[in-house]
C-alpha atoms as a PDB file:
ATOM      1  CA  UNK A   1      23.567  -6.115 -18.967  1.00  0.00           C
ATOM      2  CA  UNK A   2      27.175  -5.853 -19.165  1.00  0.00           C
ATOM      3  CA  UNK A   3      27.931  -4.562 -15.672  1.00  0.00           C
ATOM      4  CA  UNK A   4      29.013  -7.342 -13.587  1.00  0.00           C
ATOM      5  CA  UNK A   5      27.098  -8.203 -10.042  1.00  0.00           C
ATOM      6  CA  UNK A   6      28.010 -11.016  -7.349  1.00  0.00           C
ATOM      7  CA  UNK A   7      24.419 -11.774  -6.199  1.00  0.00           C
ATOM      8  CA  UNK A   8      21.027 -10.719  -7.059  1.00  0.00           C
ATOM      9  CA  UNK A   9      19.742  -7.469  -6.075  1.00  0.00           C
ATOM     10  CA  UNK A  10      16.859  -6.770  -3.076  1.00  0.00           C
ATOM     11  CA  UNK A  11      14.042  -6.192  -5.366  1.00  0.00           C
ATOM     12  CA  UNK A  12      15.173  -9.589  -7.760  1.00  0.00           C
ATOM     13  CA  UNK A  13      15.507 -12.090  -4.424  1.00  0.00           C
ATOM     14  CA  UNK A  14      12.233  -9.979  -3.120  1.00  0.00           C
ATOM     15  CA  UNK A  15      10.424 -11.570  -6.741  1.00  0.00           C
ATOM     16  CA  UNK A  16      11.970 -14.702  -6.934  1.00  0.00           C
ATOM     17  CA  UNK A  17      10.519 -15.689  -3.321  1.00  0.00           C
ATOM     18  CA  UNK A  18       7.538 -14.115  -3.171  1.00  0.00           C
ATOM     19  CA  UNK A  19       6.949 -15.554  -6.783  1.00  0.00           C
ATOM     20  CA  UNK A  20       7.851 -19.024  -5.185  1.00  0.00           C
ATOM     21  CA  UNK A  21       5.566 -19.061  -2.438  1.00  0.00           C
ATOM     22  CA  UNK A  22       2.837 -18.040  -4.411  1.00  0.00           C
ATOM     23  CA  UNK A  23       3.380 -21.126  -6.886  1.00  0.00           C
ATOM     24  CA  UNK A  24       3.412 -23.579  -4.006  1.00  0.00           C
ATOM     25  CA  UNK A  25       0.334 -22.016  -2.173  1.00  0.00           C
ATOM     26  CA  UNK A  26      -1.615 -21.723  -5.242  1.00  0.00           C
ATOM     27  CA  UNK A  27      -0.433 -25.982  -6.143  1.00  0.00           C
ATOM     28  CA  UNK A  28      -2.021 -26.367  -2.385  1.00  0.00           C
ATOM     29  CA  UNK A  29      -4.756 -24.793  -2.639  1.00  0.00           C
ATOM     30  CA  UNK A  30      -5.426 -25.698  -6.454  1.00  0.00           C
ATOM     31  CA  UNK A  31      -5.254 -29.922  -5.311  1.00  0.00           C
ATOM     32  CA  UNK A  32      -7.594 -29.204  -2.350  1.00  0.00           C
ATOM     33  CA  UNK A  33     -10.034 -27.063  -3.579  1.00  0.00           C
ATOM     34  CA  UNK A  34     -10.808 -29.347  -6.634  1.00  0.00           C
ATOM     35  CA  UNK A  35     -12.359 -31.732  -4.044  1.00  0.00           C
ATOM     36  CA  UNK A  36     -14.552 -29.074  -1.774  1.00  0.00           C
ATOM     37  CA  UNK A  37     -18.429 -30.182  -1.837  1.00  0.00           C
ATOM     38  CA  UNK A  38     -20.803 -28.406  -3.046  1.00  0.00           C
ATOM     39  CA  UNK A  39     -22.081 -27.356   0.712  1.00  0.00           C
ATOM     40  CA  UNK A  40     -18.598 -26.568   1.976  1.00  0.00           C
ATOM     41  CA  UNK A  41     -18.318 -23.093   3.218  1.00  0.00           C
ATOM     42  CA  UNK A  42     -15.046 -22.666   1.177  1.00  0.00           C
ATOM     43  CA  UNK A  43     -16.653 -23.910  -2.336  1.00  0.00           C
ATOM     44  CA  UNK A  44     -16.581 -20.770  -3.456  1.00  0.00           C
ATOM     45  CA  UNK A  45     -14.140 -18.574  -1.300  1.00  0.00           C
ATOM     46  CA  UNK A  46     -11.267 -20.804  -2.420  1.00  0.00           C
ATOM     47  CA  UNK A  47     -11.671 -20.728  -5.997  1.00  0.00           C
ATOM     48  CA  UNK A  48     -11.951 -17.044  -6.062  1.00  0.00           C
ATOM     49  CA  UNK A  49      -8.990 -16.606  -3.801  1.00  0.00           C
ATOM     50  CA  UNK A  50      -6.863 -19.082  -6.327  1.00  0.00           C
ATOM     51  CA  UNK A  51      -8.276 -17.015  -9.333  1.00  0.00           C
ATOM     52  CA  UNK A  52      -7.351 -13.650  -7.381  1.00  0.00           C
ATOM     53  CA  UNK A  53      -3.859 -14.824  -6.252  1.00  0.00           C
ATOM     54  CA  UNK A  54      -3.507 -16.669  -9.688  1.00  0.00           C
ATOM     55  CA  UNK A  55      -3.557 -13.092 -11.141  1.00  0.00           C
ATOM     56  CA  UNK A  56      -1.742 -11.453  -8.420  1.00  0.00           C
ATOM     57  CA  UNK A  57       1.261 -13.795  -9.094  1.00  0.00           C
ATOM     58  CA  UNK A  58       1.016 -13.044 -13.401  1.00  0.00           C
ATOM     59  CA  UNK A  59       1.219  -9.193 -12.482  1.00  0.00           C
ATOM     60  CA  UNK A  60       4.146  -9.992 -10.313  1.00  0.00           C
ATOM     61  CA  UNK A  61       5.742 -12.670 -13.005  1.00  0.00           C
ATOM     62  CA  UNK A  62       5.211  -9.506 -15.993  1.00  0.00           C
ATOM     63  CA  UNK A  63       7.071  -7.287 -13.473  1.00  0.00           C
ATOM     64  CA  UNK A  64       9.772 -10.129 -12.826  1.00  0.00           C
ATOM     65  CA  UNK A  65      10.659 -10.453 -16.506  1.00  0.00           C
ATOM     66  CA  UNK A  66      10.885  -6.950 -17.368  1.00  0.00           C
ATOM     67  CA  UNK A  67      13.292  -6.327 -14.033  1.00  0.00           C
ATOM     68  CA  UNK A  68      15.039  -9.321 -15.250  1.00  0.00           C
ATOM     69  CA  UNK A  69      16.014  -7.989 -18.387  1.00  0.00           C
ATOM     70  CA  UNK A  70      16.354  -4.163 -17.321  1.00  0.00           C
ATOM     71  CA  UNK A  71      18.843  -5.204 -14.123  1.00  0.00           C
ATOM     72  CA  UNK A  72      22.405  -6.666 -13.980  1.00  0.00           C
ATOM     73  CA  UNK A  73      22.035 -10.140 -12.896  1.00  0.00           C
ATOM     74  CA  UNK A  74      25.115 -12.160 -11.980  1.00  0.00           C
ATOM     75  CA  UNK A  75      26.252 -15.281 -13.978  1.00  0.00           C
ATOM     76  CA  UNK A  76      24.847 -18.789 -13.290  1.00  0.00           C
ATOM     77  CA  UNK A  77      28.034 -20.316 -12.237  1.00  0.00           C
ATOM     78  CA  UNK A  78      29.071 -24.278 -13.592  1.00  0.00           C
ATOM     79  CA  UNK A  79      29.882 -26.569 -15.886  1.00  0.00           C
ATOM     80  CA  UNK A  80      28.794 -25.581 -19.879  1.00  0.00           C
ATOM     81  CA  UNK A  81      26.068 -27.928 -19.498  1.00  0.00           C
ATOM     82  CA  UNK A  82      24.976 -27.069 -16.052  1.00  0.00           C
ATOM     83  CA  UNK A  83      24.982 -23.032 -17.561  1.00  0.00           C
ATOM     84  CA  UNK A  84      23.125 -24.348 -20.322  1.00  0.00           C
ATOM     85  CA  UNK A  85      20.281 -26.459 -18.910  1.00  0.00           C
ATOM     86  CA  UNK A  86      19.617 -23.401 -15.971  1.00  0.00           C
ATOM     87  CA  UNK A  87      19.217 -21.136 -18.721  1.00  0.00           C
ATOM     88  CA  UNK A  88      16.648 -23.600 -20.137  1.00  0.00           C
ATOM     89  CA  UNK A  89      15.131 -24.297 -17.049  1.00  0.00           C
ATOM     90  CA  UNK A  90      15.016 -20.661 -16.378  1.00  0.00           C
ATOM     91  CA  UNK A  91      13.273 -20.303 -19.769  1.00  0.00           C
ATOM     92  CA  UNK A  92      10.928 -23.302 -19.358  1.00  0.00           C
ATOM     93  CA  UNK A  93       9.820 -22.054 -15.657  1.00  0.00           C
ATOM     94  CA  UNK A  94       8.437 -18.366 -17.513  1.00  0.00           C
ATOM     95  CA  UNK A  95       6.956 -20.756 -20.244  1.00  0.00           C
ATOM     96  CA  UNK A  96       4.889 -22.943 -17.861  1.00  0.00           C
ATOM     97  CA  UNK A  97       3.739 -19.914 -15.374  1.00  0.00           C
ATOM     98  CA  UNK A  98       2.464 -18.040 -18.440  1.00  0.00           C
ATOM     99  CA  UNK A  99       0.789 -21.097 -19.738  1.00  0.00           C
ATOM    100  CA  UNK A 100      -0.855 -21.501 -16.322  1.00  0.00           C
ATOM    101  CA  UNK A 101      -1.763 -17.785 -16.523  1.00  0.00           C
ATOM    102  CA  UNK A 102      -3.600 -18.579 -19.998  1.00  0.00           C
ATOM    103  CA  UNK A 103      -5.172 -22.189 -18.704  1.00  0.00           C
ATOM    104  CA  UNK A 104      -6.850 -20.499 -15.433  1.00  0.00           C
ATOM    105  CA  UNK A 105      -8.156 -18.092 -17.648  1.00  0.00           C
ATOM    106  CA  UNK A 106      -9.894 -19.734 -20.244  1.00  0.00           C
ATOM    107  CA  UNK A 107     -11.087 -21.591 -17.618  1.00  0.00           C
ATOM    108  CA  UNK A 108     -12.739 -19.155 -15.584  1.00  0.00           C
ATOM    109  CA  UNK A 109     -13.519 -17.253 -18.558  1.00  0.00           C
ATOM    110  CA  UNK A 110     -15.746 -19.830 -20.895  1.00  0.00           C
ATOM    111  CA  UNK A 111     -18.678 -18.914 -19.678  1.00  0.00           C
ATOM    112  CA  UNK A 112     -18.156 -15.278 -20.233  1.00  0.00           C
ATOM    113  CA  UNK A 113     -17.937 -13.645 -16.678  1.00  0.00           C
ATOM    114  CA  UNK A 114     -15.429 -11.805 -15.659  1.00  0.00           C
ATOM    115  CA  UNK A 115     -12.715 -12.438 -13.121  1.00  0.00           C
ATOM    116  CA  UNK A 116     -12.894 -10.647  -9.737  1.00  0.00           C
ATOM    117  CA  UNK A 117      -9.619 -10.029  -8.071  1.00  0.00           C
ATOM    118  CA  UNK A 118     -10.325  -9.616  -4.550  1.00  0.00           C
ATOM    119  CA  UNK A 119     -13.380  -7.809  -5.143  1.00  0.00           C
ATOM    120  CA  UNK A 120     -10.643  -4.810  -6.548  1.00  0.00           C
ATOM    121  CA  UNK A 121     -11.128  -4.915  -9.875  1.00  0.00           C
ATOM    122  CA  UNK A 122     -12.407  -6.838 -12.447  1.00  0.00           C
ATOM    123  CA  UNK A 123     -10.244  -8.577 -15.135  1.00  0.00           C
ATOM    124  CA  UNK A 124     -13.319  -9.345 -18.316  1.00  0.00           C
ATOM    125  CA  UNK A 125     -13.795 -12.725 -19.628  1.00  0.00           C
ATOM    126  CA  UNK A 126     -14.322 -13.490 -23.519  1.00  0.00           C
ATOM    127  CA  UNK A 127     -16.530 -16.266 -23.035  1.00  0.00           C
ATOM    128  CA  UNK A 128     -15.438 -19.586 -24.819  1.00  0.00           C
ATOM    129  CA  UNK A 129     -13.270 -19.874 -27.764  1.00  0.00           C
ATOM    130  CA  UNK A 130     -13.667 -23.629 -28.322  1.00  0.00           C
ATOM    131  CA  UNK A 131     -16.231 -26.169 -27.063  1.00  0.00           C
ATOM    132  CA  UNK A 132     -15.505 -27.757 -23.689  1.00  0.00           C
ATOM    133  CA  UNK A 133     -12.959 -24.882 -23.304  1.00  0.00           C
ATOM    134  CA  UNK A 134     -13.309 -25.134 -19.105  1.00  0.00           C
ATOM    135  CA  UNK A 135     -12.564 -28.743 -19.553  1.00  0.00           C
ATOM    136  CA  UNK A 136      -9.652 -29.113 -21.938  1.00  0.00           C
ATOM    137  CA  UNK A 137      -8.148 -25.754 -20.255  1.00  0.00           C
ATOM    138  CA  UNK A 138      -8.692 -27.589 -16.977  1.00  0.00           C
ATOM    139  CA  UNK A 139      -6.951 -30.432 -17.593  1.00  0.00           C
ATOM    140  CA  UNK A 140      -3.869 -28.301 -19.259  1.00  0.00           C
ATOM    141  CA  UNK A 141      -3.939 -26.428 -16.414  1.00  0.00           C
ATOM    142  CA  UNK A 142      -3.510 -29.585 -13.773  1.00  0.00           C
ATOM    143  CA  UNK A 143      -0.985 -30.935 -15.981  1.00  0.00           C
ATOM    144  CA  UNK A 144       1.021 -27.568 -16.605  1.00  0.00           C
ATOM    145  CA  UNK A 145       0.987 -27.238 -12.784  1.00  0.00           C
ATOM    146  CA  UNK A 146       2.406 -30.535 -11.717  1.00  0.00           C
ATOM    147  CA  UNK A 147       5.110 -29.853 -14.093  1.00  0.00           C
ATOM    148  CA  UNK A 148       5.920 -26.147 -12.816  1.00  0.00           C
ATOM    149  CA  UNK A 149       6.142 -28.365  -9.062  1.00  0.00           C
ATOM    150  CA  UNK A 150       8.549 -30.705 -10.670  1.00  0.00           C
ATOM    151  CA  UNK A 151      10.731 -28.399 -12.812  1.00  0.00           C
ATOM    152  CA  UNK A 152      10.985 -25.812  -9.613  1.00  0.00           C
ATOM    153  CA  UNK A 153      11.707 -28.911  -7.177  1.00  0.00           C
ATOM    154  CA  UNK A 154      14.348 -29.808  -9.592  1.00  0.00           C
ATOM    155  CA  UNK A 155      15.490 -26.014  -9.406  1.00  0.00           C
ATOM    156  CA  UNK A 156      15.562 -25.873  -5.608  1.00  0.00           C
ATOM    157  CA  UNK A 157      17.852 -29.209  -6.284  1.00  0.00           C
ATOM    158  CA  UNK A 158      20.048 -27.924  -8.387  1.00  0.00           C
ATOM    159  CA  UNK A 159      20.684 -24.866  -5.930  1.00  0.00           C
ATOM    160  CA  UNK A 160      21.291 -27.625  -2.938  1.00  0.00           C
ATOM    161  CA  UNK A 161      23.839 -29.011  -5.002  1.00  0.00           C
ATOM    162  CA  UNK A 162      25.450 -26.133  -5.982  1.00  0.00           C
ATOM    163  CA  UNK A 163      25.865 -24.884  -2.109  1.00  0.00           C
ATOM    164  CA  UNK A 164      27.025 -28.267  -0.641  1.00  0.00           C
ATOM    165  CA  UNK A 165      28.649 -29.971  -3.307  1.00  0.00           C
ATOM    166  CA  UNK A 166      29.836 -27.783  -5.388  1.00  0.00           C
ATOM    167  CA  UNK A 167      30.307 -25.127  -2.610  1.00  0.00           C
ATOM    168  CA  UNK A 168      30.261 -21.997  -4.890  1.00  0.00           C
ATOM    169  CA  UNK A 169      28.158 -18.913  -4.563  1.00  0.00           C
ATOM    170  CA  UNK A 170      24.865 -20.170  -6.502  1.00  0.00           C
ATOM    171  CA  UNK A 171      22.476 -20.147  -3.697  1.00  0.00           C
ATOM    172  CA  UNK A 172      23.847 -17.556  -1.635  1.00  0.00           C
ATOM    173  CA  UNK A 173      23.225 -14.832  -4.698  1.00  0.00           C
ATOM    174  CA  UNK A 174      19.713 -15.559  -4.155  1.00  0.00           C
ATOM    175  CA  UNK A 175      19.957 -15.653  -0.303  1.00  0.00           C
END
């Protein structure tokens, strides 16, 4: 957009945070559920509240992008290679969250059932593309998520940096 803006606006810092407590719940709750026993009352109820939150967040990520590119957004502020590597990190964060997206569902999905979102609606399953599909999508998924932790750590960093070395306006256009 060629208008210029001095922060983000309410509905943009609304997405962004929302959007980042959702990816650090869902890490949580993704490393402890993975170890639930069979007989734990939450073998079940935890999975299906990942899965349901899992798609909650890609609705909310879809919506993101397209206000992202409809809004005026204000410059990322720094050197030519601090510019640069946010807008790759930027780039890289959508990348990895979509990837997730496509991991949890071929997981869920490869035996063919469908995906309950909080007992709303129903998002349908294919069934399994490739053999072992829950496995290899599994382990994608574990690895794509630990790197969306790292890469948004590195983010929150960068920000920190920004506001108390730098001292310029990153984080506050956010805040």
């Amino acid at each position: 957009m060629s208008q210029t803006v001095t922060k983000y606006n309410i509905t943009a810092k609304l997405l962004h945070w929302v959007s980042a407590l959702l990816v650090i719940g869902l890490f949580s709750l993704g490393l402890w559920m993975v170890d639930l026993g069979y007989y734990n009352d939450w073998y079940k109820t935890a999975p299906h509240i990942h899965k349901s939150v899992g798609l909650c967040l890609f609705a909310l990520t879809l919506l993101r992008v397209v206000w992202k590119l409809l809004t005026a957004h204000p410059e990322i502020e720094g050197q030519k290679w601090e510019i640069q590597a946010a807008k790759i990190a930027h780039f890289a964060l959508y990348i990895l969250l979509f990837s997730l997206f496509i991991a949890g569902y071929l997981i869920s999905t490869a035996d063919g059932r469908a995906i309950a979102v909080f007992n709303w609606f129903s998002v349908p399953g294919f069934g399994s593309l490739i053999e072992n599909q829950e496995d290899i999508a599994g382990v994608v998924h574990y690895y794509l998520a630990f790197t969306l932790i790292g890469l948004a750590a590195l983010h929150a960093l960068a920000a920190l940096k920004h506001h108390f070395i730098n001292k310029d306006n990153t984080l506050k256009k956010m805040l």
